[in-house]
C-alpha atoms as a PDB file:
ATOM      1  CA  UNK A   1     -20.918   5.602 -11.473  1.00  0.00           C
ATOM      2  CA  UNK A   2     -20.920   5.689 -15.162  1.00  0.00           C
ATOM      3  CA  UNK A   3     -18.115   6.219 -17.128  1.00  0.00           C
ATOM      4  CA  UNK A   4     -17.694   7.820 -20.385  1.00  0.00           C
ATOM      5  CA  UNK A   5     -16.590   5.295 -23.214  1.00  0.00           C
ATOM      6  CA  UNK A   6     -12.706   5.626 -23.808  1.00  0.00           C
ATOM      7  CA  UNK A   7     -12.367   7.901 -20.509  1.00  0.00           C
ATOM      8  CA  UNK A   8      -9.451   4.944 -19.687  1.00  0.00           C
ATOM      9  CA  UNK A   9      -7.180   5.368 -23.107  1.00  0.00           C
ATOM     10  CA  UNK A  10      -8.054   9.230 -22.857  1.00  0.00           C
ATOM     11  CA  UNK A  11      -6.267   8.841 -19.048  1.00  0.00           C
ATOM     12  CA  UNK A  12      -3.606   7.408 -20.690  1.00  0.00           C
ATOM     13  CA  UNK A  13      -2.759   9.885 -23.041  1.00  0.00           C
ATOM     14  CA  UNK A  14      -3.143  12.246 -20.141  1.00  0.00           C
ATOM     15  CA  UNK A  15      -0.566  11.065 -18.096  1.00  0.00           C
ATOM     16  CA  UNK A  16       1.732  10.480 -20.904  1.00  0.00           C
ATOM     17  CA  UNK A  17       1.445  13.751 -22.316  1.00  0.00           C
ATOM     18  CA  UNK A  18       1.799  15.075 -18.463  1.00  0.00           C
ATOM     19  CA  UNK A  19       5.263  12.533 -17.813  1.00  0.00           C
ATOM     20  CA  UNK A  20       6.713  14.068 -21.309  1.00  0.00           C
ATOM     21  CA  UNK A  21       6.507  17.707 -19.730  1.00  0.00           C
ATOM     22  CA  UNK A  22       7.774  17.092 -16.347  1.00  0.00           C
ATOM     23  CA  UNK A  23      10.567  14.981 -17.799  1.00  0.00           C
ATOM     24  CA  UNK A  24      11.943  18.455 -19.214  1.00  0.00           C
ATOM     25  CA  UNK A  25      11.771  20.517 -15.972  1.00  0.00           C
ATOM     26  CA  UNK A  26      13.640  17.711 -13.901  1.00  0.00           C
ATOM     27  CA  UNK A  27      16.910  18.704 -14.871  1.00  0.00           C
ATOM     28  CA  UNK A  28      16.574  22.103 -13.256  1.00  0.00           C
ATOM     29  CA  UNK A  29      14.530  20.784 -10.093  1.00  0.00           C
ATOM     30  CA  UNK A  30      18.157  19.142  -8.921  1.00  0.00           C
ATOM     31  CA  UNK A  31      16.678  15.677  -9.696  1.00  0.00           C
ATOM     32  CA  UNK A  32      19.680  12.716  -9.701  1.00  0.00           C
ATOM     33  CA  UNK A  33      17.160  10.109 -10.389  1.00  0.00           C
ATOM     34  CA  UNK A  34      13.469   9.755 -11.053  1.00  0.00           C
ATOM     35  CA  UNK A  35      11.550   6.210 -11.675  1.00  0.00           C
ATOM     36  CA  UNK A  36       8.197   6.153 -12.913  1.00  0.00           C
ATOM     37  CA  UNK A  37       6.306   3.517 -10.682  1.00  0.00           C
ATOM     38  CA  UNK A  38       2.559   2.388 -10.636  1.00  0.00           C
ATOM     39  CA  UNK A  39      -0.641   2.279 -13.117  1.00  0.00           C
ATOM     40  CA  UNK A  40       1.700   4.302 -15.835  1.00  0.00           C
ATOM     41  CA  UNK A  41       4.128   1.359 -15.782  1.00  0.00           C
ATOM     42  CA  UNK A  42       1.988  -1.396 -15.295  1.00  0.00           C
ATOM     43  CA  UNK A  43      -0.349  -0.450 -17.911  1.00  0.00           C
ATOM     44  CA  UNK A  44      -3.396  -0.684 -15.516  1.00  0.00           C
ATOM     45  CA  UNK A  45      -4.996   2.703 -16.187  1.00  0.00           C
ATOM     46  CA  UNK A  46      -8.359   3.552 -14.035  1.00  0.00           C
ATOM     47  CA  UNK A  47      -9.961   6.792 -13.747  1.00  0.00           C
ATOM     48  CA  UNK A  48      -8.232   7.308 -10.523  1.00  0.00           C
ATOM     49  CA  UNK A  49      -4.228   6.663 -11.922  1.00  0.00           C
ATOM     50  CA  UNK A  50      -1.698   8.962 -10.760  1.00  0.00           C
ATOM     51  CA  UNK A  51       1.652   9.826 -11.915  1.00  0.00           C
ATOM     52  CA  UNK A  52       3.731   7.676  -8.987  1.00  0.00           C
ATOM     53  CA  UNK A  53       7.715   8.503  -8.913  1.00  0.00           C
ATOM     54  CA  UNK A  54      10.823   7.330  -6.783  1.00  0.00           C
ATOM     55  CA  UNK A  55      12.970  10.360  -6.380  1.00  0.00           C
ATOM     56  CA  UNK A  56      16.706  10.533  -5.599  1.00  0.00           C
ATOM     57  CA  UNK A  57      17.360  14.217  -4.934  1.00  0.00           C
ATOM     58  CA  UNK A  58      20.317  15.247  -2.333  1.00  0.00           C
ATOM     59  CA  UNK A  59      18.371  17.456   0.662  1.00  0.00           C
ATOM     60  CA  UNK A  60      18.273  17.929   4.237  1.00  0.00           C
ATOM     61  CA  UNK A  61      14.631  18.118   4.670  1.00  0.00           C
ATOM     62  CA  UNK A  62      12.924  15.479   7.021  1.00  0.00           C
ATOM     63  CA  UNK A  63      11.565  12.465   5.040  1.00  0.00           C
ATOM     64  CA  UNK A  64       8.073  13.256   5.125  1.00  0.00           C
ATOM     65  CA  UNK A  65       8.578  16.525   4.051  1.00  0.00           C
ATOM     66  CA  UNK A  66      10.615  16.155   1.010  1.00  0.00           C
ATOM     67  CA  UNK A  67       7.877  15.063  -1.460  1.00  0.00           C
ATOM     68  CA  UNK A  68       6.328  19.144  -0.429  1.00  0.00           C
ATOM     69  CA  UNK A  69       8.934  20.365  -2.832  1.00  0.00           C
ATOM     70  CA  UNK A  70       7.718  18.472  -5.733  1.00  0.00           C
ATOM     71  CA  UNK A  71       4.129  19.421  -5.134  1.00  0.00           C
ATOM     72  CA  UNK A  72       5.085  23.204  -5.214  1.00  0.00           C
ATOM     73  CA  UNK A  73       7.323  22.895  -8.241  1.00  0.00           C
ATOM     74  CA  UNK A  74       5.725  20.369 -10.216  1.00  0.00           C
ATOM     75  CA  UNK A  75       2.786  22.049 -11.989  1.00  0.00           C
ATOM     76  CA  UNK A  76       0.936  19.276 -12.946  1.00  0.00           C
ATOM     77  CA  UNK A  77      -2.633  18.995 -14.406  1.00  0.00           C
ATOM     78  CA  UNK A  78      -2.823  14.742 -12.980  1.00  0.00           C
ATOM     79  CA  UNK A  79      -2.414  13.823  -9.806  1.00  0.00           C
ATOM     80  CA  UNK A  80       1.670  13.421  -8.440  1.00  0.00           C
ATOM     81  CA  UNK A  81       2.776  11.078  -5.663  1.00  0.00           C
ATOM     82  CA  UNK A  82       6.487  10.981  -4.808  1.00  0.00           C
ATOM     83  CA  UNK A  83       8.623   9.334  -2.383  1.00  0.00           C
ATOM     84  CA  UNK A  84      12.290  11.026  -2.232  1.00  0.00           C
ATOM     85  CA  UNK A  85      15.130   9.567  -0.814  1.00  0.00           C
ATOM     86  CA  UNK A  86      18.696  11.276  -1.067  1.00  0.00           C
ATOM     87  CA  UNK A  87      21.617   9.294  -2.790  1.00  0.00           C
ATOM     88  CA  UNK A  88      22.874   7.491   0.010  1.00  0.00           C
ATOM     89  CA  UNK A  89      19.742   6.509   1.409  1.00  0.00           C
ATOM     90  CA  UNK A  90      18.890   5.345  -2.230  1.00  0.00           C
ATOM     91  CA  UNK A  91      21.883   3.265  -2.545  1.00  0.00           C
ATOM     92  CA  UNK A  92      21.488   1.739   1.354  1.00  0.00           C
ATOM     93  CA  UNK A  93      18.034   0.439   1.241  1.00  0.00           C
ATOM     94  CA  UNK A  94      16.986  -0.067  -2.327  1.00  0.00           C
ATOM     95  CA  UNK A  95      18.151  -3.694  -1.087  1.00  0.00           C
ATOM     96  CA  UNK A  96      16.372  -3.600   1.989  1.00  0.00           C
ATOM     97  CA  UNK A  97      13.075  -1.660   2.023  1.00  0.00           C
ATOM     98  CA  UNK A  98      10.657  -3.273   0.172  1.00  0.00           C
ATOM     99  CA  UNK A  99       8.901  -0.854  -1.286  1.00  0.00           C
ATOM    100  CA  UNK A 100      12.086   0.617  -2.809  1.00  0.00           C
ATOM    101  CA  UNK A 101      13.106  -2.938  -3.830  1.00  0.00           C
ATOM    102  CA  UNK A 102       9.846  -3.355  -5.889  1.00  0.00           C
ATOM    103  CA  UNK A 103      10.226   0.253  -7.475  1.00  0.00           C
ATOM    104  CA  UNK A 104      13.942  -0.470  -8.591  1.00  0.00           C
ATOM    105  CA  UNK A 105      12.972  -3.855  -9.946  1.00  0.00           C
ATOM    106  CA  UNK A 106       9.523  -3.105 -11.395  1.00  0.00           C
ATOM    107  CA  UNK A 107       9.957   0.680 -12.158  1.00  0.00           C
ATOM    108  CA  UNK A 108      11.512   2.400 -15.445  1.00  0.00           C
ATOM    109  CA  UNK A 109      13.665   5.120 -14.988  1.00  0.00           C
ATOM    110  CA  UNK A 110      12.618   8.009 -16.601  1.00  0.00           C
ATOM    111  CA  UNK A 111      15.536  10.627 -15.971  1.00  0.00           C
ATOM    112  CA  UNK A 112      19.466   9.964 -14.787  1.00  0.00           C
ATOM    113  CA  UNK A 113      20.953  12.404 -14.444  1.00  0.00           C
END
């Protein structure tokens, strides 16, 4: 499929502009902790990049059902994927899982509370 020339930096600014407005509404979603993972991090832009997050937010909801909130509150014109974990579960298996592992080491935080 062609692709216009410059569609990847244009992405870019996209999803930079897009990270820059959600970092303001965090605060009042109840976030604790939110790490940017992914293309935005790695630098890797495609068409297809998404805004990828690790979210530490204290709830009671089942774990597949968490990330729901965010795509109700989050009005976002790029694509969102989130993975939420509450505190404790944060702080247990950012160790162990190895997914969370590579977020934690490879990630950047983008809001503490």
């Amino acid at each position: 499929m062609p692709m216009r020339v410059g569609f990847i930096q244009y992405r870019r600014q996209m999803l930079e502009q897009q990270l820059a407005e959600l970092m303001e509404v965090f605060p009042t979603l109840g976030i604790q902790k939110a790490i940017l993972i992914g293309d935005a991090v790695s630098g890797d832009y495609s068409p297809d990049s998404t805004l990828d997050f690790i979210f530490v937010q204290e709830t009671d909801r089942p774990f597949g059902r968490r990330a729901d909130f965010f795509s109700y509150h989050l009005d976002a014109q790029v694509a969102i994927t989130s993975q939420v974990y509450t505190s404790a579960e944060f702080e247990e298996l950012q160790d162990t899982l190895p997914a969370l592992y590579a977020a934690v080491k490879q990630g950047r935080v983008v809001f503490d509370a």
